[in-house]
N, C-alpha and C. Protein backbone atom coordinates (compact mmCIF):
# COMPACT_ATOMS: atom_id res chain seq x y z
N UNK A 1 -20.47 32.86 53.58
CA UNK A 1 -19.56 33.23 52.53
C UNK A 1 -18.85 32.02 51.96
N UNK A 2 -18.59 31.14 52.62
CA UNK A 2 -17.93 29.92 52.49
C UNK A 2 -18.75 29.14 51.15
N UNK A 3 -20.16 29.17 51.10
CA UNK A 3 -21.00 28.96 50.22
C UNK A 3 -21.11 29.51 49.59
N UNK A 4 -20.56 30.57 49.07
CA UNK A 4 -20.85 31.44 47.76
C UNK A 4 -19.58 31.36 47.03
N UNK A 5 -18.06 31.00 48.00
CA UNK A 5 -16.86 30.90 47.04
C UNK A 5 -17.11 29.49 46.54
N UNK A 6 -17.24 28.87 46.91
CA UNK A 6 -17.93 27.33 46.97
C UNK A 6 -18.40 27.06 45.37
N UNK A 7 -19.65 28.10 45.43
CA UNK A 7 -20.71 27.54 44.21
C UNK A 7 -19.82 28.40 43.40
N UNK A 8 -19.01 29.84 43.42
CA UNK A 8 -18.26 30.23 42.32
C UNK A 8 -17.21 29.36 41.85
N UNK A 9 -16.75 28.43 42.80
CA UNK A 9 -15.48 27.75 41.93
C UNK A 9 -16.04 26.69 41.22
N UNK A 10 -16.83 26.28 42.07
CA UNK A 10 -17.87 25.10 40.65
C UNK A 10 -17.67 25.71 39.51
N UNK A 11 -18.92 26.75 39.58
CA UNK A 11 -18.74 27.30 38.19
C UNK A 11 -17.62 27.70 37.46
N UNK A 12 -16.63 28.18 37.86
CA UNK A 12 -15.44 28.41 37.34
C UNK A 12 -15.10 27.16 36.34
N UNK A 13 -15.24 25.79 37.73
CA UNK A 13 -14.83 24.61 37.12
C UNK A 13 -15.35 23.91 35.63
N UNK A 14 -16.62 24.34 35.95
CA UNK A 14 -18.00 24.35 34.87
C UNK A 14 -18.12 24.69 33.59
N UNK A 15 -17.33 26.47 33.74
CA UNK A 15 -17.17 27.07 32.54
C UNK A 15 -15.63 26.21 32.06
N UNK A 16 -14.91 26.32 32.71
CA UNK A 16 -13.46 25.82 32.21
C UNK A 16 -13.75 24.54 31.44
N UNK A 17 -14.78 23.79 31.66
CA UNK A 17 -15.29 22.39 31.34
C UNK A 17 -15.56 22.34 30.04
N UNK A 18 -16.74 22.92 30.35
CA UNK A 18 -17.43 23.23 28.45
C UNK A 18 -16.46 24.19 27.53
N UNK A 19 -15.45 25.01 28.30
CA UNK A 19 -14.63 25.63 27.31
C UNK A 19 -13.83 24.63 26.65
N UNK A 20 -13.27 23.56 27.41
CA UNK A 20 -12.69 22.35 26.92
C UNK A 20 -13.19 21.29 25.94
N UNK A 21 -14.37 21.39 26.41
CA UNK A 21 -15.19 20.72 25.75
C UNK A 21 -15.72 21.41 24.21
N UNK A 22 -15.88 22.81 24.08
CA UNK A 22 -16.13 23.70 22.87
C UNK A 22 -14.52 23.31 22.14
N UNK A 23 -13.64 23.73 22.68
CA UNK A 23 -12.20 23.73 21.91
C UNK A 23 -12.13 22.14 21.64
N UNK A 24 -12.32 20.93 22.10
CA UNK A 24 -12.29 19.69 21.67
C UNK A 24 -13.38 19.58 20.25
N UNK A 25 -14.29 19.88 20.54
CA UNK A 25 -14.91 20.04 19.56
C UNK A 25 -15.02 20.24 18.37
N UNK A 26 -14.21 21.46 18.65
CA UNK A 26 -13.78 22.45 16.95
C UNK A 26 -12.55 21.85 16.93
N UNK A 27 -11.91 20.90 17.64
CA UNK A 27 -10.61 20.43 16.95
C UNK A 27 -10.61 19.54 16.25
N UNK A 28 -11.91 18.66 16.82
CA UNK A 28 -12.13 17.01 15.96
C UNK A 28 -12.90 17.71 14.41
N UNK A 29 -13.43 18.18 14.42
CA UNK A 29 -14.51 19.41 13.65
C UNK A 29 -12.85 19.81 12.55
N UNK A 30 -11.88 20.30 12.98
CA UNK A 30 -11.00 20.78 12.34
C UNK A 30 -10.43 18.96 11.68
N UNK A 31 -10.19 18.18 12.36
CA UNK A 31 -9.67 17.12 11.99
C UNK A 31 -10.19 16.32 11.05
N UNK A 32 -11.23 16.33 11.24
CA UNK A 32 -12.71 15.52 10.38
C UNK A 32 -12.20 16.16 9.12
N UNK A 33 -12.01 17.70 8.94
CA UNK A 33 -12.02 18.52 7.70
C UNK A 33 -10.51 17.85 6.89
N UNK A 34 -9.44 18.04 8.23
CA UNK A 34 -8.51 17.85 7.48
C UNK A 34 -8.48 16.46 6.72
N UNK A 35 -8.93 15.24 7.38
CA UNK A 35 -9.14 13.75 7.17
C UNK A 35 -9.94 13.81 6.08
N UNK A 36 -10.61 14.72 5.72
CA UNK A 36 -11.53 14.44 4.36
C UNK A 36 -10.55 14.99 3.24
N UNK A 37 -9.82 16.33 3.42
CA UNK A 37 -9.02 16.67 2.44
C UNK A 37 -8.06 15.56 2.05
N UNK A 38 -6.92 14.96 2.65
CA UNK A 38 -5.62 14.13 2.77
C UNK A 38 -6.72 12.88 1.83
N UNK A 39 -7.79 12.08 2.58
CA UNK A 39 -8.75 11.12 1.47
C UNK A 39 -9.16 11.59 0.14
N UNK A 40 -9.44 12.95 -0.31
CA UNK A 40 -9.70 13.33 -1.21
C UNK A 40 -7.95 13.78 -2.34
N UNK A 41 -7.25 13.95 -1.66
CA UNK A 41 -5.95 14.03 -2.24
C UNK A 41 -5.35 12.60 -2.41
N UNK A 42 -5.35 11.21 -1.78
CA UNK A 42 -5.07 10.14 -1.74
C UNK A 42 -6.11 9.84 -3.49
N UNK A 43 -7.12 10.16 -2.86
CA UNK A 43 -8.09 9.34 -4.44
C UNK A 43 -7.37 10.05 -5.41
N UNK A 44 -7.00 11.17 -5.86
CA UNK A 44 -6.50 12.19 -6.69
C UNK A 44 -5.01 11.77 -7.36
N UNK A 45 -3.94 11.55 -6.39
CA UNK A 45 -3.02 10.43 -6.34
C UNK A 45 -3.62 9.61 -7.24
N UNK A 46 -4.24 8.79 -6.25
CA UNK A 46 -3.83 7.65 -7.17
C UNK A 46 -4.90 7.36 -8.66
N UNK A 47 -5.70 8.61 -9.01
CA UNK A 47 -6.00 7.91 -9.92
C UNK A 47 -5.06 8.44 -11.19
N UNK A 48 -4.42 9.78 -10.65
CA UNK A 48 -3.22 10.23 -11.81
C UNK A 48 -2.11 9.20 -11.85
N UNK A 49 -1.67 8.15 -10.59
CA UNK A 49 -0.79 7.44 -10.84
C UNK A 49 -1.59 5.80 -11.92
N UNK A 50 -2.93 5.61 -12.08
CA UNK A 50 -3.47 4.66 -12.51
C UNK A 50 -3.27 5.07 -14.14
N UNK A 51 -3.85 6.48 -14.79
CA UNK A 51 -3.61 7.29 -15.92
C UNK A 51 -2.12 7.10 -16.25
N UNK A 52 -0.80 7.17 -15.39
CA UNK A 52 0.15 6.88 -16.02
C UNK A 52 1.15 5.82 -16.12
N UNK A 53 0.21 4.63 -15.23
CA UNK A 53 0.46 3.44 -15.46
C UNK A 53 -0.15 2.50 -16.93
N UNK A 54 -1.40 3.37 -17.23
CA UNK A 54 -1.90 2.62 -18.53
C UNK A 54 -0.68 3.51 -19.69
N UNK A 55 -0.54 4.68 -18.90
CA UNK A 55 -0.15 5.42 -20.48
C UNK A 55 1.34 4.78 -20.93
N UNK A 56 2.23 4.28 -20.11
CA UNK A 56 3.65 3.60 -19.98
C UNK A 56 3.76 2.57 -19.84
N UNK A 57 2.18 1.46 -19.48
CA UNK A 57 2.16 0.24 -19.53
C UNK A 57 2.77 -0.64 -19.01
N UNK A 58 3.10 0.13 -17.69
CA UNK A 58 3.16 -0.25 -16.38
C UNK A 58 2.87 -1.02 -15.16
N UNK A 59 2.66 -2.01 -14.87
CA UNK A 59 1.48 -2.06 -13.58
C UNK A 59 2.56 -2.35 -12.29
N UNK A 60 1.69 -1.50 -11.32
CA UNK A 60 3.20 -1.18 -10.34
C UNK A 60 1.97 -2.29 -9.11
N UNK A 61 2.59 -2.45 -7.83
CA UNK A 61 2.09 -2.84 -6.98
C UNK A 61 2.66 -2.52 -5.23
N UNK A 62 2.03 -2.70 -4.10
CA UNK A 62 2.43 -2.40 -3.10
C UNK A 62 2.41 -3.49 -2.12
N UNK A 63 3.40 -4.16 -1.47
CA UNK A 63 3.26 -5.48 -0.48
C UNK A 63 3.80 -4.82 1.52
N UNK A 64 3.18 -5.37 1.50
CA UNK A 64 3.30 -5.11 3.37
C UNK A 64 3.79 -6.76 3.65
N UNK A 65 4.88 -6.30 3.99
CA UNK A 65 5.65 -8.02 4.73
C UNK A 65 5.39 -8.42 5.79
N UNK A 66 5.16 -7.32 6.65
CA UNK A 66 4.23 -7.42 8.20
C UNK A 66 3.15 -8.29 8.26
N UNK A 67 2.09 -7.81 7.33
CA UNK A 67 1.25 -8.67 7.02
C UNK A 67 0.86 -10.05 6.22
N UNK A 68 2.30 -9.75 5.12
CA UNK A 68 2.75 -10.85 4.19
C UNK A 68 1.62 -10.41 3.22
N UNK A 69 0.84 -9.65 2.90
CA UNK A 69 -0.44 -9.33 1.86
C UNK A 69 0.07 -8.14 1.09
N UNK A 70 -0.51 -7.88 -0.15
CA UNK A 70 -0.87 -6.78 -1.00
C UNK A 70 -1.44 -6.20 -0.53
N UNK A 71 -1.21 -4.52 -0.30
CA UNK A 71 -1.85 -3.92 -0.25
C UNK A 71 -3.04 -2.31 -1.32
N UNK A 72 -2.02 -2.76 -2.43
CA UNK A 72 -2.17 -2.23 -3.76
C UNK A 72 -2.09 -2.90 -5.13
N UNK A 73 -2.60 -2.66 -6.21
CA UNK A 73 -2.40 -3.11 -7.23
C UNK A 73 -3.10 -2.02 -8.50
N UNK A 74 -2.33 -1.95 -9.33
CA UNK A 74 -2.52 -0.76 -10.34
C UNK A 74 -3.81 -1.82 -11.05
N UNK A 75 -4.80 -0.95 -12.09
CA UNK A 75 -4.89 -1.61 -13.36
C UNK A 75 -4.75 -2.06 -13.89
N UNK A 76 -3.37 -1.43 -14.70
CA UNK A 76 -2.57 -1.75 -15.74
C UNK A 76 -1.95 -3.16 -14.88
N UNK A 77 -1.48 -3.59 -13.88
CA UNK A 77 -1.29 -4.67 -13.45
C UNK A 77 -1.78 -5.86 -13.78
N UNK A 78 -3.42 -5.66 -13.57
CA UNK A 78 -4.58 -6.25 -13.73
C UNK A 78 -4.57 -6.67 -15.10
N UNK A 79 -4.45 -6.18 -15.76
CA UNK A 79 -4.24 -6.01 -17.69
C UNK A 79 -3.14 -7.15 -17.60
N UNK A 80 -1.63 -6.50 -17.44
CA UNK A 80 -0.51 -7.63 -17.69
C UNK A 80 -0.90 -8.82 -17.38
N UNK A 81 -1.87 -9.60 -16.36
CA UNK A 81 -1.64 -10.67 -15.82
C UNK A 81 -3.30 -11.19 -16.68
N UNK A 82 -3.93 -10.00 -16.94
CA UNK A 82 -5.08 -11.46 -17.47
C UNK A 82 -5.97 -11.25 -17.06
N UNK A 83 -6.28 -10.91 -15.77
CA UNK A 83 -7.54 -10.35 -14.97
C UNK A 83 -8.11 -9.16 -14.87
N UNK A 84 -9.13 -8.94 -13.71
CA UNK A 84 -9.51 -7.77 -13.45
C UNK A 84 -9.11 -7.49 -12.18
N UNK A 85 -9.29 -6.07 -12.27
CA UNK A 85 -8.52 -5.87 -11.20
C UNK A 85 -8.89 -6.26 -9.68
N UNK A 86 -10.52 -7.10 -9.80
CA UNK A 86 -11.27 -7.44 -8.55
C UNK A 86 -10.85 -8.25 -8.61
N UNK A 87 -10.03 -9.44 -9.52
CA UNK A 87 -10.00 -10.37 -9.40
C UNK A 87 -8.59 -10.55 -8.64
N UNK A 88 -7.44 -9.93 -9.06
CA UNK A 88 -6.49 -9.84 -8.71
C UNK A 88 -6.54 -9.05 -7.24
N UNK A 89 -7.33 -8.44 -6.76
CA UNK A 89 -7.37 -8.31 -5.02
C UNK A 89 -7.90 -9.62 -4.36
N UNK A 90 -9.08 -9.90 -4.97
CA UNK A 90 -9.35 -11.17 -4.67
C UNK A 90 -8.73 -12.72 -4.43
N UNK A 91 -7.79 -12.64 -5.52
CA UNK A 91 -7.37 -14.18 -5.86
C UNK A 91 -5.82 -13.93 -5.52
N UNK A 92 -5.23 -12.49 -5.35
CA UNK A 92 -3.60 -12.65 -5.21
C UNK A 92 -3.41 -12.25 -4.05
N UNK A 93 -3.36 -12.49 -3.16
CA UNK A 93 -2.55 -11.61 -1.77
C UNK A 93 -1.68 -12.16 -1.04
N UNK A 94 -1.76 -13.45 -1.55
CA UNK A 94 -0.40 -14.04 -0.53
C UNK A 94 0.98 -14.26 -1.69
N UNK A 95 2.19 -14.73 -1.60
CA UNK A 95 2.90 -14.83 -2.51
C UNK A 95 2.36 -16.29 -2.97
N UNK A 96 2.19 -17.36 -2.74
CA UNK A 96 1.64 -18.09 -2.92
C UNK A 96 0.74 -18.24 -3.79
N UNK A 97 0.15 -17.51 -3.87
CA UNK A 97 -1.46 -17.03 -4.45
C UNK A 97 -0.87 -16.84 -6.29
N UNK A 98 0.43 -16.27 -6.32
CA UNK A 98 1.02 -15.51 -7.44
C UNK A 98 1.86 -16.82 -8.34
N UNK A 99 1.64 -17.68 -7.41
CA UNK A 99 3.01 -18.89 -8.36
C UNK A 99 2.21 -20.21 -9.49
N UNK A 100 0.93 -20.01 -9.79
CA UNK A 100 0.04 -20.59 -10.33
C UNK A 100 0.07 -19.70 -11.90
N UNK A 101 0.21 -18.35 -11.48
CA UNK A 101 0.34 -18.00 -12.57
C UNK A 101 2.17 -17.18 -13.39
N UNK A 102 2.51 -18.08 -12.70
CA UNK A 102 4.67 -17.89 -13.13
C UNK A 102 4.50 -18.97 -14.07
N UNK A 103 4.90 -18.70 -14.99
CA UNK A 103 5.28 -20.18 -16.17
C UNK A 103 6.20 -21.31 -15.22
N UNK A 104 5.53 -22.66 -15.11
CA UNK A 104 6.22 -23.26 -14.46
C UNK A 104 7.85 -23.42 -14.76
N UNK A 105 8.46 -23.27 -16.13
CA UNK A 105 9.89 -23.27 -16.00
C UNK A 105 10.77 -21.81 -15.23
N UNK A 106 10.20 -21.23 -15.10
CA UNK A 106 10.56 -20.13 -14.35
C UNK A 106 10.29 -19.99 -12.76
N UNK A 107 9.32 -20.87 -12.40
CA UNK A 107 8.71 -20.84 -11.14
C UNK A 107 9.55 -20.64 -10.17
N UNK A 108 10.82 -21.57 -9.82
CA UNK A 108 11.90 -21.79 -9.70
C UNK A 108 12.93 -20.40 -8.99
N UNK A 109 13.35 -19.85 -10.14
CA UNK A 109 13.93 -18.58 -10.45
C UNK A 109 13.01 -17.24 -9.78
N UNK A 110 11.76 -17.46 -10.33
CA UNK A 110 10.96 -16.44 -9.90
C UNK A 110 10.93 -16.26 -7.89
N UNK A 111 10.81 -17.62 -7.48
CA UNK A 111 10.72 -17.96 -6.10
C UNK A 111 12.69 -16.99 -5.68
N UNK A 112 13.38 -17.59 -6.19
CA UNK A 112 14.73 -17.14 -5.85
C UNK A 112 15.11 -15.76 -5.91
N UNK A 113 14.23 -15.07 -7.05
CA UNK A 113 14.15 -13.93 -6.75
C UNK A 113 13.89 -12.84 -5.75
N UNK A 114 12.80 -13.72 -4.98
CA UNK A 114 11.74 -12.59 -4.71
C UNK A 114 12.16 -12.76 -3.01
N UNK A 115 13.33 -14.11 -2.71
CA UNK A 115 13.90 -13.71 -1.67
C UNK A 115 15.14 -13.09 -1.58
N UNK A 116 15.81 -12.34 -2.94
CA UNK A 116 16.73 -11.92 -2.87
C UNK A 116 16.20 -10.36 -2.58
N UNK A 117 15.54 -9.63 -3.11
CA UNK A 117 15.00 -8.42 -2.35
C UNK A 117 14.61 -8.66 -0.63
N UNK A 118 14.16 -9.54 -0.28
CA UNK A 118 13.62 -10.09 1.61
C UNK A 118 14.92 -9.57 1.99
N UNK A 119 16.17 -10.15 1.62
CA UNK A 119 16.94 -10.18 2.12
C UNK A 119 17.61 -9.47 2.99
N UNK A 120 17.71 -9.29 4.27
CA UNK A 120 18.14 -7.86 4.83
C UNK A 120 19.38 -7.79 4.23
N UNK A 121 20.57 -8.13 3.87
CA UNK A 121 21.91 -8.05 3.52
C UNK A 121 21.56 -7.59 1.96
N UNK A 122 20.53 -7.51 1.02
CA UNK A 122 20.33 -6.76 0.35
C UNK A 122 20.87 -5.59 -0.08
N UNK A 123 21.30 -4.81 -0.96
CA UNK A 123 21.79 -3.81 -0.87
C UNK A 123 20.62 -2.48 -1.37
N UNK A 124 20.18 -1.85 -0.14
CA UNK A 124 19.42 -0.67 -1.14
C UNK A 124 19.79 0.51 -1.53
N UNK A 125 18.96 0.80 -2.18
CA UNK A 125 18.76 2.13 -2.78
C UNK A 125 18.81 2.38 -4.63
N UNK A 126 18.80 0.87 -4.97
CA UNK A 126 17.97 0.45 -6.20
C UNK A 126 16.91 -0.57 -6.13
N UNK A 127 15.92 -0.39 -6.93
CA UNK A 127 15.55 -1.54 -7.22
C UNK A 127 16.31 -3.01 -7.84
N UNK A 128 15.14 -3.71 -7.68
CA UNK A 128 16.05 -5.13 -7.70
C UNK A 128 15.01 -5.86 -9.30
N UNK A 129 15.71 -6.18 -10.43
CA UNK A 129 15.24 -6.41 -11.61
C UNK A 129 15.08 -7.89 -12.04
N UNK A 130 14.60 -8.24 -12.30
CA UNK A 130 14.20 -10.36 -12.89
C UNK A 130 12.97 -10.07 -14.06
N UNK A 131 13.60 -11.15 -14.75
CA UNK A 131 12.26 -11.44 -15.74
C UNK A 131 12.03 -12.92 -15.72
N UNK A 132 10.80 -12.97 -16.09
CA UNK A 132 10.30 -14.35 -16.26
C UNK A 132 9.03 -14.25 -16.99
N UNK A 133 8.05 -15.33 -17.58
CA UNK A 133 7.40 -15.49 -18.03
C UNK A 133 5.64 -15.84 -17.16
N UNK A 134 4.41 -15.06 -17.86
CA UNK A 134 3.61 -15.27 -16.71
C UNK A 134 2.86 -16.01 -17.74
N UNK A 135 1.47 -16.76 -17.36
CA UNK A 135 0.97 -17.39 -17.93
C UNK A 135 -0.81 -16.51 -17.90
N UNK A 136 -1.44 -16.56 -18.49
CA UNK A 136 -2.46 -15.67 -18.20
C UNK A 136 -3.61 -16.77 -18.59
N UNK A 137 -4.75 -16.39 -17.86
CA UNK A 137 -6.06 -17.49 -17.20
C UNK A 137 -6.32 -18.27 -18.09
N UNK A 138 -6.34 -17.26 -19.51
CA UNK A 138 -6.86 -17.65 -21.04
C UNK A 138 -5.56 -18.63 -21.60
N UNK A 139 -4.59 -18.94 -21.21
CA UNK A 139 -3.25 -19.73 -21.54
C UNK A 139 -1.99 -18.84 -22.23
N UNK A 140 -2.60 -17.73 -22.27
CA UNK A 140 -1.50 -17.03 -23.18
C UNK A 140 -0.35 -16.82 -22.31
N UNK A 141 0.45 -17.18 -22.94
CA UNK A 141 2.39 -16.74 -22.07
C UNK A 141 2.48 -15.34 -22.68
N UNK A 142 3.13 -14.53 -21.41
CA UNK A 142 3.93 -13.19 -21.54
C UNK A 142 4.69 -13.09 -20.72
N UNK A 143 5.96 -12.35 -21.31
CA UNK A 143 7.32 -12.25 -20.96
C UNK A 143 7.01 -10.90 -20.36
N UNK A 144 7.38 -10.78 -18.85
CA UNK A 144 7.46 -9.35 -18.06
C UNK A 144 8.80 -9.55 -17.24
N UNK A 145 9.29 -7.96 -17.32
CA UNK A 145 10.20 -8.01 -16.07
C UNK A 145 9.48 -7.34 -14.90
N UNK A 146 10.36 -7.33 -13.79
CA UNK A 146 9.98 -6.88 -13.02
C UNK A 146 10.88 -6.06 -11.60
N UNK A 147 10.32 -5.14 -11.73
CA UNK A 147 11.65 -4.49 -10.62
C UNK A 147 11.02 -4.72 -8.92
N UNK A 148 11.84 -4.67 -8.08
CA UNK A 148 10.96 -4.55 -7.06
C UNK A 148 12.09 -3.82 -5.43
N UNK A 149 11.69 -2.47 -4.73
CA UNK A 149 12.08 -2.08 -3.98
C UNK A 149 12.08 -2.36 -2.55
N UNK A 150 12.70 -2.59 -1.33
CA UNK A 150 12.42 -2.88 -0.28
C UNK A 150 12.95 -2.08 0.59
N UNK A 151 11.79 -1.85 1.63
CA UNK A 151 12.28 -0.51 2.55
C UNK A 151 12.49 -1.48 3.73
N UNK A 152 13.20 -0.82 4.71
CA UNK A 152 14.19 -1.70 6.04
C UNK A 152 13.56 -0.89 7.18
N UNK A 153 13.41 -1.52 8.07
CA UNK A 153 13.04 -0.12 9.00
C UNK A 153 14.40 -0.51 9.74
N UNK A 154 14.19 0.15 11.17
CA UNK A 154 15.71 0.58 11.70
C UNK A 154 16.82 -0.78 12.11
N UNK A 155 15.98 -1.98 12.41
CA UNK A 155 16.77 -3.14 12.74
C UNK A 155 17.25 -3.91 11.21
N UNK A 156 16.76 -3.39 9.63
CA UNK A 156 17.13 -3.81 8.95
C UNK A 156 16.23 -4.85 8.40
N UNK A 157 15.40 -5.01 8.80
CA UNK A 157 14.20 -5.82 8.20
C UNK A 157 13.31 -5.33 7.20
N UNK A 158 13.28 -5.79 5.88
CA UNK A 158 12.57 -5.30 4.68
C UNK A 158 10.75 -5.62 5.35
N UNK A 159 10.21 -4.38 5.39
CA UNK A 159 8.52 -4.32 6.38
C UNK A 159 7.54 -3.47 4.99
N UNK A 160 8.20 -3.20 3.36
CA UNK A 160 7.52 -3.01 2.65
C UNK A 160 8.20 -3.23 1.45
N UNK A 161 7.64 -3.65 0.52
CA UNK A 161 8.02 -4.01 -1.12
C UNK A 161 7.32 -3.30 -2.04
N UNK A 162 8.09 -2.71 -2.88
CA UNK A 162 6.86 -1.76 -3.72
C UNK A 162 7.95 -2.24 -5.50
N UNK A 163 6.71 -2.55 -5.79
CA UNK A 163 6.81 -3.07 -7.34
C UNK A 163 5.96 -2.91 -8.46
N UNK A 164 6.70 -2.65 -9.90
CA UNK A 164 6.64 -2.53 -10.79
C UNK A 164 6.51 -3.79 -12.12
N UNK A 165 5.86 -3.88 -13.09
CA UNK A 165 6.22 -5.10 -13.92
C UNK A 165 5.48 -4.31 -15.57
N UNK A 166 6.28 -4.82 -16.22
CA UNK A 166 6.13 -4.75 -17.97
C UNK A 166 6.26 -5.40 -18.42
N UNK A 167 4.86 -5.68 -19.10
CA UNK A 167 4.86 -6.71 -20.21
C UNK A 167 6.01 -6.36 -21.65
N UNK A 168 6.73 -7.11 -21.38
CA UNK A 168 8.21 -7.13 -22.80
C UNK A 168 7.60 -7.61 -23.45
């Protein structure tokens, strides 16, 4: 008898197994689904936010300070500055990357700016506004402002920048 409760609790163990294993299943199965919807709503986003960046002539952008890189850039961005928009993932991601094309009498100012948003002593819950002049590949000068927001996480350290610019 000892051998027959034996091989029943295996099985017990067995079925309980693959039941775990069926319910894991249909959960990643459920997740997969949901992960395709949230990607398919992200593309949807953002291409209604790309439509009303050309329509207001706009080009907004997104920076990760963590990483010190871009992680976004509109179109219409791409437009204000001269390029395309491959070019501008390509050729801009560091701040560095961006001061070649600041009109050098502004360079200056532009730099002073862009650590006054860093700033944790910053004050939020506006954006932060500067204009200056950009220079575009072809030589043409344009006058843009530019706003730019910074989020703090809990010790007060700005860990994202999200910005806007119009060609004036």
């Amino acid at each position: 008898m000892k051998l027959e409760g034996s091989i029943v609790s295996e099985n017990s163990e067995f079925s309980d197994t693959l039941k775990s294993k069926s319910e894991l299943i249909d959960e990643i199965s459920q997740l997969r689904k949901n992960l395709a919807e949230m990607e398919a709503d992200t593309r949807s986003t953002k291409a209604r936010a790309q439509k009303l960046s050309k329509a207001i002539n706009i080009g907004y952008w997104e920076w990760d300070e963590t990483a010190d890189q871009a992680t976004y850039f509109s179109e219409e961005m791409a437009n204000i500055l001269g390029v395309s928009l491959e070019t501008l993932y390509e050729n801009f991601q560091r701040d560095e990357d961006f001061y070649d094309g600041v009109h050098p009498d502004d360079l200056e100012g532009y730099i002073a700016n862009l650590r006054v948003v860093r700033d944790a002593n910053y004050s939020r819950g506006s954006a932060y506004r500067f204009d200056y002049r950009v220079v575009r590949p072809n030589g043409e000068v344009r006058y843009v402002s530019e706003l730019e927001y910074g989020i703090q996480d809990e010790d007060g350290i700005v860990t994202y920048i999200y910005g806007a610019m119009q060609d004036i």
